[in-house]
Protein backbone atom coordinates (compact mmCIF):
# COMPACT_ATOMS: atom_id res chain seq x y z
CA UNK A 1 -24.66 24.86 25.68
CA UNK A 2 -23.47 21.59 27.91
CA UNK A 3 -21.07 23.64 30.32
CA UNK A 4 -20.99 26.76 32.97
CA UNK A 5 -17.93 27.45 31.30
CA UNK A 6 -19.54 27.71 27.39
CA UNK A 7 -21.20 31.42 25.90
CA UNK A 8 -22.08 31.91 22.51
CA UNK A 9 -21.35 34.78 20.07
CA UNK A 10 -21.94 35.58 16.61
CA UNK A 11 -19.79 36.10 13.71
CA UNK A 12 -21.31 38.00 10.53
CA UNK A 13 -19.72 37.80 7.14
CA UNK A 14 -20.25 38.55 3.52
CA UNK A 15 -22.28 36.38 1.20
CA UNK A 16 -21.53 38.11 -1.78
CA UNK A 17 -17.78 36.98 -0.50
CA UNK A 18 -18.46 33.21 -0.01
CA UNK A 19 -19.43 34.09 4.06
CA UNK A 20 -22.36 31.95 5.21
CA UNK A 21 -24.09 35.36 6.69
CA UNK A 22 -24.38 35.26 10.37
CA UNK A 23 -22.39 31.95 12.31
CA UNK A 24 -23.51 31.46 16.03
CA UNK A 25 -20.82 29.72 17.87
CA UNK A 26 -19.75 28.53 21.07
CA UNK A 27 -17.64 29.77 22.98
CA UNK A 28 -15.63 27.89 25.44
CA UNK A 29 -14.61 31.52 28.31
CA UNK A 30 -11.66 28.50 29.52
CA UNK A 31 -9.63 28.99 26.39
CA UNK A 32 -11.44 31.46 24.13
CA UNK A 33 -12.34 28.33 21.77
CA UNK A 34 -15.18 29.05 18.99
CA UNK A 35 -17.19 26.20 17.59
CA UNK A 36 -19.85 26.62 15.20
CA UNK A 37 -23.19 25.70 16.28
CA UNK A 38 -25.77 26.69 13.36
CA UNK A 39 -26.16 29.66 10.34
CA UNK A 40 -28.34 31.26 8.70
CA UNK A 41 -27.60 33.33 5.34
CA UNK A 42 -31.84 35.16 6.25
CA UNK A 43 -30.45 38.66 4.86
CA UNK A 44 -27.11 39.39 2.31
CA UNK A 45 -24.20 40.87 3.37
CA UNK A 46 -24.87 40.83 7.44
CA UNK A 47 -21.35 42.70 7.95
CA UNK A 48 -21.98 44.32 11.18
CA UNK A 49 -23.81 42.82 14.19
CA UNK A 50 -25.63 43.99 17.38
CA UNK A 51 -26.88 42.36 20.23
CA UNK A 52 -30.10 43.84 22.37
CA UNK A 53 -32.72 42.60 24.48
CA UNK A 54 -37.03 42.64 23.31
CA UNK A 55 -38.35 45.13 25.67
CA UNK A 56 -41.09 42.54 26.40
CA UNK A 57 -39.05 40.64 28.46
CA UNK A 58 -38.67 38.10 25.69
CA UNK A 59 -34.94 37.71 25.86
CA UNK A 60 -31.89 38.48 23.26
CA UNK A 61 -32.23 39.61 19.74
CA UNK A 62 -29.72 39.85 17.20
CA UNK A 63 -29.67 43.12 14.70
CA UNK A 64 -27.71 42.75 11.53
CA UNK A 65 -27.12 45.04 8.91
CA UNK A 66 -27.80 44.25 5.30
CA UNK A 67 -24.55 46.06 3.42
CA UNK A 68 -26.72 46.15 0.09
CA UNK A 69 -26.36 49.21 -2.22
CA UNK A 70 -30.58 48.83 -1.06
CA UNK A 71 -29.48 48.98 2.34
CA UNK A 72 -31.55 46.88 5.08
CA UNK A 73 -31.79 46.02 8.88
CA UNK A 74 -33.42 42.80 10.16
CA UNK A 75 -34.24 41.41 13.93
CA UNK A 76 -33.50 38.04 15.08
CA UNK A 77 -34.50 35.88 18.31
CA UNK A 78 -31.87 34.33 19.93
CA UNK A 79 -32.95 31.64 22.42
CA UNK A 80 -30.88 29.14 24.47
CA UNK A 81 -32.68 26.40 23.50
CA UNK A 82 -32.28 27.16 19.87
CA UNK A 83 -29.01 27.41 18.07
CA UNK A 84 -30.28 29.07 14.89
CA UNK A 85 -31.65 32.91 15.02
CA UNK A 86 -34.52 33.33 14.21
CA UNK A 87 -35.54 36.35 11.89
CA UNK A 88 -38.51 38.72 13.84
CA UNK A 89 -41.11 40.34 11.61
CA UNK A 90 -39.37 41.43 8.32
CA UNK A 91 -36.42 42.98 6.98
CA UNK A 92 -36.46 46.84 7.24
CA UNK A 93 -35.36 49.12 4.39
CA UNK A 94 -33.01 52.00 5.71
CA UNK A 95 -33.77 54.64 3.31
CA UNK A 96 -29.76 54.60 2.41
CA UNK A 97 -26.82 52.72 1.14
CA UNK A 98 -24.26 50.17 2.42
CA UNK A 99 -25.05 50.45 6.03
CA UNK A 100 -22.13 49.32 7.50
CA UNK A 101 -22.73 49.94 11.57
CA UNK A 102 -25.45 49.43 13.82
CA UNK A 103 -26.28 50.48 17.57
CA UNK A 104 -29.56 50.54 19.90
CA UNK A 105 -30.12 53.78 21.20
CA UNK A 106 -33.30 55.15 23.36
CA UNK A 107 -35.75 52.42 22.03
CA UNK A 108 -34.54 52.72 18.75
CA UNK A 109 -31.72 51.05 16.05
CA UNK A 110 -29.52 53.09 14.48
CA UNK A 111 -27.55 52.28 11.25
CA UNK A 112 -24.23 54.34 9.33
CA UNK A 113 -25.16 54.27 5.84
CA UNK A 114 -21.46 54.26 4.19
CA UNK A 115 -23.01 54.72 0.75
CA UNK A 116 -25.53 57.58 1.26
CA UNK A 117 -23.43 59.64 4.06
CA UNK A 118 -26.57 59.05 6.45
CA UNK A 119 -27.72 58.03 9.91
CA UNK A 120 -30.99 56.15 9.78
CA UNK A 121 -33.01 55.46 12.75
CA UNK A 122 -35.82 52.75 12.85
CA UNK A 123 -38.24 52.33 15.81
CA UNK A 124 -37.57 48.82 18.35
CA UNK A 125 -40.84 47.08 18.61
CA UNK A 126 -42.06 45.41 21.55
CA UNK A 127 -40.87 42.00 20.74
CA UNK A 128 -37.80 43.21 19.37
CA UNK A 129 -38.97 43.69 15.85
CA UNK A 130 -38.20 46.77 13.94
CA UNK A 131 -40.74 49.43 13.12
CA UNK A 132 -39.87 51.78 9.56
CA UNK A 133 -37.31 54.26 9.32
CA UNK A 134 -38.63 56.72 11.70
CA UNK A 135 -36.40 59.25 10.77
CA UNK A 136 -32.56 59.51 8.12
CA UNK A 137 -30.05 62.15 9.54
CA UNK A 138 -28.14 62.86 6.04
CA UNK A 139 -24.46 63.99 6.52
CA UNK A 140 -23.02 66.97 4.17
CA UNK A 141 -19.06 67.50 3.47
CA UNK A 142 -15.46 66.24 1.53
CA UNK A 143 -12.28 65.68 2.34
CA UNK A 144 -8.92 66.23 -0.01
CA UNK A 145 -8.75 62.44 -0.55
CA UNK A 146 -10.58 62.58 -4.12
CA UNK A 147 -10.99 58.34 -4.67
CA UNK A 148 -12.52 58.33 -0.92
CA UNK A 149 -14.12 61.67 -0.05
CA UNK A 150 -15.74 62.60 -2.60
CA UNK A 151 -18.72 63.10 -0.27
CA UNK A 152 -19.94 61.76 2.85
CA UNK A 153 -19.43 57.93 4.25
CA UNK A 154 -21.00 57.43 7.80
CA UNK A 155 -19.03 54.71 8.83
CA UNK A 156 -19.83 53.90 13.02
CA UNK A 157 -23.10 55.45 15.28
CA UNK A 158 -23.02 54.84 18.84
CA UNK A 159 -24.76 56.22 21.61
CA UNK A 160 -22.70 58.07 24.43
CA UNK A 161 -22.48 56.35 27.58
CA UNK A 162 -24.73 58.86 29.57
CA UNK A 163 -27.54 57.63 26.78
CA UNK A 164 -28.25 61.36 25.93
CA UNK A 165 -26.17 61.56 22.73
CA UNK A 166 -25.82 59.85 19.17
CA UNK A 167 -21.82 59.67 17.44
CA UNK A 168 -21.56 59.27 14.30
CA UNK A 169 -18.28 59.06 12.53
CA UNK A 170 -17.52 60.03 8.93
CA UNK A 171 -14.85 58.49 6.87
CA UNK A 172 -15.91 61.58 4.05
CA UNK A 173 -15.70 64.53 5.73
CA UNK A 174 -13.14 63.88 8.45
CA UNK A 175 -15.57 64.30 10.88
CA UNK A 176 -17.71 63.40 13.97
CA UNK A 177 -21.35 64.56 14.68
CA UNK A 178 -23.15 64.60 17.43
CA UNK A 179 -26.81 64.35 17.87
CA UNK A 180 -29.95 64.19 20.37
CA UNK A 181 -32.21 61.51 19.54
CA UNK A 182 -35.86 61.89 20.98
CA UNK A 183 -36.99 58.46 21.94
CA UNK A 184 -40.31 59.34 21.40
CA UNK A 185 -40.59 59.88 17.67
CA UNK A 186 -36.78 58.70 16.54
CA UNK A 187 -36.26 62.05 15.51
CA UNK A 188 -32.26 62.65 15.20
CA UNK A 189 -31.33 66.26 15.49
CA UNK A 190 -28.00 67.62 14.41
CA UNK A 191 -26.18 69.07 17.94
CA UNK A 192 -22.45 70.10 16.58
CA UNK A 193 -19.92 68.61 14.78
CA UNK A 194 -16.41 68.37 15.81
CA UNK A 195 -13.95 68.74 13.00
CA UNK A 196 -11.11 65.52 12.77
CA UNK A 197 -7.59 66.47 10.86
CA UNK A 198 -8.40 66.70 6.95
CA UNK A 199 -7.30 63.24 5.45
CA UNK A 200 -7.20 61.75 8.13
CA UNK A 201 -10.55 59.35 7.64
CA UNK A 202 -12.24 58.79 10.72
CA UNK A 203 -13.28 55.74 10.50
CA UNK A 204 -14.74 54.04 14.06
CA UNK A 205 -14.85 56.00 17.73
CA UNK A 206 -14.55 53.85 21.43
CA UNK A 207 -15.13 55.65 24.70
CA UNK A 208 -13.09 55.20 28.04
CA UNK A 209 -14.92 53.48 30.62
CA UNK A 210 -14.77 56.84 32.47
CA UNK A 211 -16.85 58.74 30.14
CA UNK A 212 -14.49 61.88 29.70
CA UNK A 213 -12.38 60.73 26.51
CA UNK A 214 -13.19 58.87 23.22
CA UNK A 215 -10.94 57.60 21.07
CA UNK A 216 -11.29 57.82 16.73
CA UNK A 217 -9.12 55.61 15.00
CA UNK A 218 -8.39 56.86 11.71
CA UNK A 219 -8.43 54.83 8.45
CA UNK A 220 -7.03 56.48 6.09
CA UNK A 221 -3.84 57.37 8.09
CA UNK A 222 -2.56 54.83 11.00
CA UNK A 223 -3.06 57.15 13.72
CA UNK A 224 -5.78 57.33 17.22
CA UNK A 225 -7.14 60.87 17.70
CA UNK A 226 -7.51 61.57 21.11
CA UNK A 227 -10.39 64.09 22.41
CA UNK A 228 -12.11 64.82 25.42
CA UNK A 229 -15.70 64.17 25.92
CA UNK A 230 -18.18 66.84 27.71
CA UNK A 231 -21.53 64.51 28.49
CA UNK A 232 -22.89 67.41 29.84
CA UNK A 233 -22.31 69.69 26.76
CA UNK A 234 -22.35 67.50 24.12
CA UNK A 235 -19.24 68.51 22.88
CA UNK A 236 -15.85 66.37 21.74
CA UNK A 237 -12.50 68.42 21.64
CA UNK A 238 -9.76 66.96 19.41
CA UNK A 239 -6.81 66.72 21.73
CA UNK A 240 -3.71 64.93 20.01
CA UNK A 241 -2.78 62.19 18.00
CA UNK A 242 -0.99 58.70 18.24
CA UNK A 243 -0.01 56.55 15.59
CA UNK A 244 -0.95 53.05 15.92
CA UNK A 245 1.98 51.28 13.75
CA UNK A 246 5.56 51.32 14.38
CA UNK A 247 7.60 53.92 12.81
CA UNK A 248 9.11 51.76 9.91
CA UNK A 249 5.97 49.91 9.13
CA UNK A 250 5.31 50.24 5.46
CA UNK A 251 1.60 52.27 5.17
CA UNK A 252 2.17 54.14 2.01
CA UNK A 253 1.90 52.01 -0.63
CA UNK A 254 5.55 51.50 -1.76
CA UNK A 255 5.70 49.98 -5.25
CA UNK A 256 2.22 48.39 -5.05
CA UNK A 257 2.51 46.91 -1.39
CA UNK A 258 -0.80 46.85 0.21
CA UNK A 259 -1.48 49.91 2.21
CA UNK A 260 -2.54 49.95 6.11
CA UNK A 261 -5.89 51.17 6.34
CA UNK A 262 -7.06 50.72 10.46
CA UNK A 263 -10.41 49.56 10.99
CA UNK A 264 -11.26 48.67 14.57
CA UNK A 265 -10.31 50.40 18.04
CA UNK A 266 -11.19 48.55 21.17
CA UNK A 267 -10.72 49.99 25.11
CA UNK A 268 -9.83 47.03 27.84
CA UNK A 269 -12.66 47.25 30.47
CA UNK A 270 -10.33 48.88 32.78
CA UNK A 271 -9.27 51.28 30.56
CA UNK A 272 -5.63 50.20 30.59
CA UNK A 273 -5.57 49.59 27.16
CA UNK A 274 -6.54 50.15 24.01
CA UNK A 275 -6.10 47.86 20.50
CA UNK A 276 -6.51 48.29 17.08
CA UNK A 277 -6.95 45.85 14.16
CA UNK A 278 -4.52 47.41 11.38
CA UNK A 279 -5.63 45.78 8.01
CA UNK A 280 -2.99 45.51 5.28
CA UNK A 281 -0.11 45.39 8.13
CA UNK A 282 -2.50 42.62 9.20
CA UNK A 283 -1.46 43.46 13.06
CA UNK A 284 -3.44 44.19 16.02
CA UNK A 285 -1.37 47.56 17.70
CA UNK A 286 -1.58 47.50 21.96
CA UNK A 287 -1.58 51.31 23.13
CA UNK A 288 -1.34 51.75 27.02
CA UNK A 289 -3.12 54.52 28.37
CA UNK A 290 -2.30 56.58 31.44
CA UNK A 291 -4.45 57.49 34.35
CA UNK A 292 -6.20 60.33 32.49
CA UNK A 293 -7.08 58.13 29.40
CA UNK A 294 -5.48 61.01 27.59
CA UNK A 295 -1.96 60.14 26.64
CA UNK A 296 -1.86 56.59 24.91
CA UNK A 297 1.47 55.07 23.74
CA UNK A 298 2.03 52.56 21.45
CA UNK A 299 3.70 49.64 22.98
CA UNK A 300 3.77 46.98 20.56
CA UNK A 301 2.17 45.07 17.30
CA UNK A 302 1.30 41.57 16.72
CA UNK A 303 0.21 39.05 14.12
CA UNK A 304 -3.73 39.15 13.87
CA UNK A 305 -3.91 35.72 12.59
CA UNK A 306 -4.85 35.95 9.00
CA UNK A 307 -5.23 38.65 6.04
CA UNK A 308 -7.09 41.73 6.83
CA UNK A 309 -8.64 42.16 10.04
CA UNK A 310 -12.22 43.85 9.56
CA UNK A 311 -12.93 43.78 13.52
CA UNK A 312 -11.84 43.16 16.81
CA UNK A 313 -13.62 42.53 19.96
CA UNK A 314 -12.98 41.61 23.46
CA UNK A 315 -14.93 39.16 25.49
CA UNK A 316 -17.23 40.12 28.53
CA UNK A 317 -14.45 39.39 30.54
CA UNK A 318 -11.96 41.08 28.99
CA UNK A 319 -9.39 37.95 29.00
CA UNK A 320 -9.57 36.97 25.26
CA UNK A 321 -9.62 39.18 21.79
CA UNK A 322 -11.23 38.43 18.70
CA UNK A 323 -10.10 39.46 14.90
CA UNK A 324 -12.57 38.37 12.14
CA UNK A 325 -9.96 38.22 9.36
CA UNK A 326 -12.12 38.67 6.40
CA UNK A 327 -9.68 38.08 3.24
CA UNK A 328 -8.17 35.06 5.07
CA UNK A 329 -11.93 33.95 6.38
CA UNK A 330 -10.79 33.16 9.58
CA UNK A 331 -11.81 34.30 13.13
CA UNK A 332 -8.56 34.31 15.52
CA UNK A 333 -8.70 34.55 19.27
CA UNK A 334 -5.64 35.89 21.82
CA UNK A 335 -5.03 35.58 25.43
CA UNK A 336 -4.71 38.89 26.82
CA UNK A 337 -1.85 39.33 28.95
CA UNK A 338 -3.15 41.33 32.13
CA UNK A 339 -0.07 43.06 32.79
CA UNK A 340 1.14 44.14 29.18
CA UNK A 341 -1.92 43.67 27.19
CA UNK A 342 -0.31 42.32 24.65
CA UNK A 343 -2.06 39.57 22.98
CA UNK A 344 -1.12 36.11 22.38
CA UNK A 345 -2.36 34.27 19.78
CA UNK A 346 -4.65 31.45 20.93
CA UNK A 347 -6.56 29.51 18.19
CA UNK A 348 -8.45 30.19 14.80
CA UNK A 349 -11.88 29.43 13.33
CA UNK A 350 -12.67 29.19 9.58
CA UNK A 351 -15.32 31.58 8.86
CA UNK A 352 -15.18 32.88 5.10
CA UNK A 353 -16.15 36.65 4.73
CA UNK A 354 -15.73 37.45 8.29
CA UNK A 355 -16.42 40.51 9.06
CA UNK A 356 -17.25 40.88 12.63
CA UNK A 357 -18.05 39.29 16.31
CA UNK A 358 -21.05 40.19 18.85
CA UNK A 359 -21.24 38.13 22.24
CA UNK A 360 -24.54 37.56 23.45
């Protein structure tokens, strides 16, 4: 990588849009610079990336979804001596469609399947290979929205951050389940479900570093549900709502005007703040959060950049923010301002199709 100063992260995009799959770049931690360093376009559609570790000892690997109406999951190596990943073994069939999310769980990878309303889990191999679907967690439900919840659309899966619980979020029946996942046989068992406002679209989830609240941002209406988060239990409890736009930002549509639909929430490492990526407004919204994690308040909205901001993610150190813009096909990086967190815009990277950014 040339300096002590230098990481390297990894943007994935849409082929079917013109992206060139997954990008590994540099990055320069000085001034949150990208620079492209190799690609590979291995598997279509890599929307949404993950980065893990072979439990061999063999270093990083790089999951990527396959967004296919066939939906798939493939391994790569990622090596410091070698800028191009590597594809491990083959890609894996998911039993559903569109995956759009990914997460490593208890030995295992875990995909949303948009399409087919699932959860699919696949075993992690020694080498960090994938295993077949071990077991599909299929989600049941509407909403009143009749164009988008029709039926179920898992949308984000994460793990809880005691490791004993599964989240998955869905968009279709304003909704988010929790499960237990037995590492043993990737079994996913329904635990409970806690019921989001109906409409609302629950798109994505992020948890406070403390453990004790999550936050859901909400796609089909600009707001952050709030809820409290029992490890112990299991058990999320819906406890208010913020919106993340401005009061006279236009979200409904007004004469054909591109609606906001929210896509990515993101908690600062101290749990200070919290940001969302607001496509349509094309803003990235900066909600400060009090003591408790409970009370956030919008503070302010900026440019994010470019057209339509799929994700967001902050750097390991928490000093820079990324939006892969994916109608504009740019990736944009901000300074974050440690007293205000607002963000400040910093640079841009062509990437066409962007959809998202891991660090390894």
């Amino acid at each position: 990588m040339g300096s002590s100063s230098a990481g390297r992260a990894f943007i994935g995009s849409f082929t079917s849009a013109g992206g060139h799959g997954i990008t590994a770049v540099a990055v320069d931690r000085d001034t949150g610079a990208l620079t492209v360093l190799a690609r590979t376009d291995a598997v279509a559609d890599p929307s949404f990336l993950a980065v893990g570790s072979a439990p061999d000892g063999g270093g990083a690997v790089l999951y990527a979804v396959s967004e296919g109406s066939d939906g798939a999951v493939a391994a790569f190596a990622v090596t410091p001596d070698d800028d191009v990943p590597r594809l491990i073994g083959e890609a894996r069939p998911v039993d559903g469609s569109s995956p759009t999310h990914l997460a490593l769980a208890a030995g295992h990878l875990l995909t949303a399947n948009y399409g087919s309303g699932s959860v699919t889990a696949l075993p992690v191999r020694t080498d960090g290979s994938l295993g077949p679907v071990a077991s599909v967690l299929r989600h049941e439900g509407s909403g009143p929205d009749p164009d988008r919840q029709s039926g179920p659309h898992a949308h984000h899966v994460l793990a809880d951050p005691s490791g004993r619980w599964v989240l998955s979020v869905d968009l279709g029946t304003d909704s988010v389940r929790v499960c237990a996942l037995d590492p043993a046989t990737g079994a996913l068992r329904l635990h409970g479900e806690a019921a989001m406002r109906p409409g609302t679209g629950p798109r994505h989830l992020a948890f406070h570093p403390s453990g004790g609240h999550l936050y859901v941002l909400n796609e089909l209406e600009p707001t952050l549900t709030v809820c409290r988060w029992d490890a112990a239990a299991g058990r999320l409890d819906p406890v208010g709502e913020t919106p993340v736009l401005p009061h006279d930002a236009d979200t409904a549509d007004p004469e054909g005007a591109e609606r906001t639909y929210p896509s990515e929430v993101v908690v600062s490492h101290d749990g200070r703040f919290l940001w969302t990526a607001n496509r349509g407004h094309d803003s990235i919204s900066v909600l400060t959060l009090d003591e408790t994690g409970e009370k956030p308040a919008l503070v302010a909205a900026v440019g994010c950049g470019g057209h339509w901001p799929r994700d967001l993610t902050l750097d390991p150190r928490g000093q820079w923010l990324y939006a892969a813009n994916e109608r504009s096909g740019n990736v944009s990086w901000f300074a974050v301002d440690a007293e205000t967190g607002v963000p400040a815009h910093a640079g841009s990277l062509d990437a066409p199709a962007a959809s998202c950014v891991v660090f390894a």
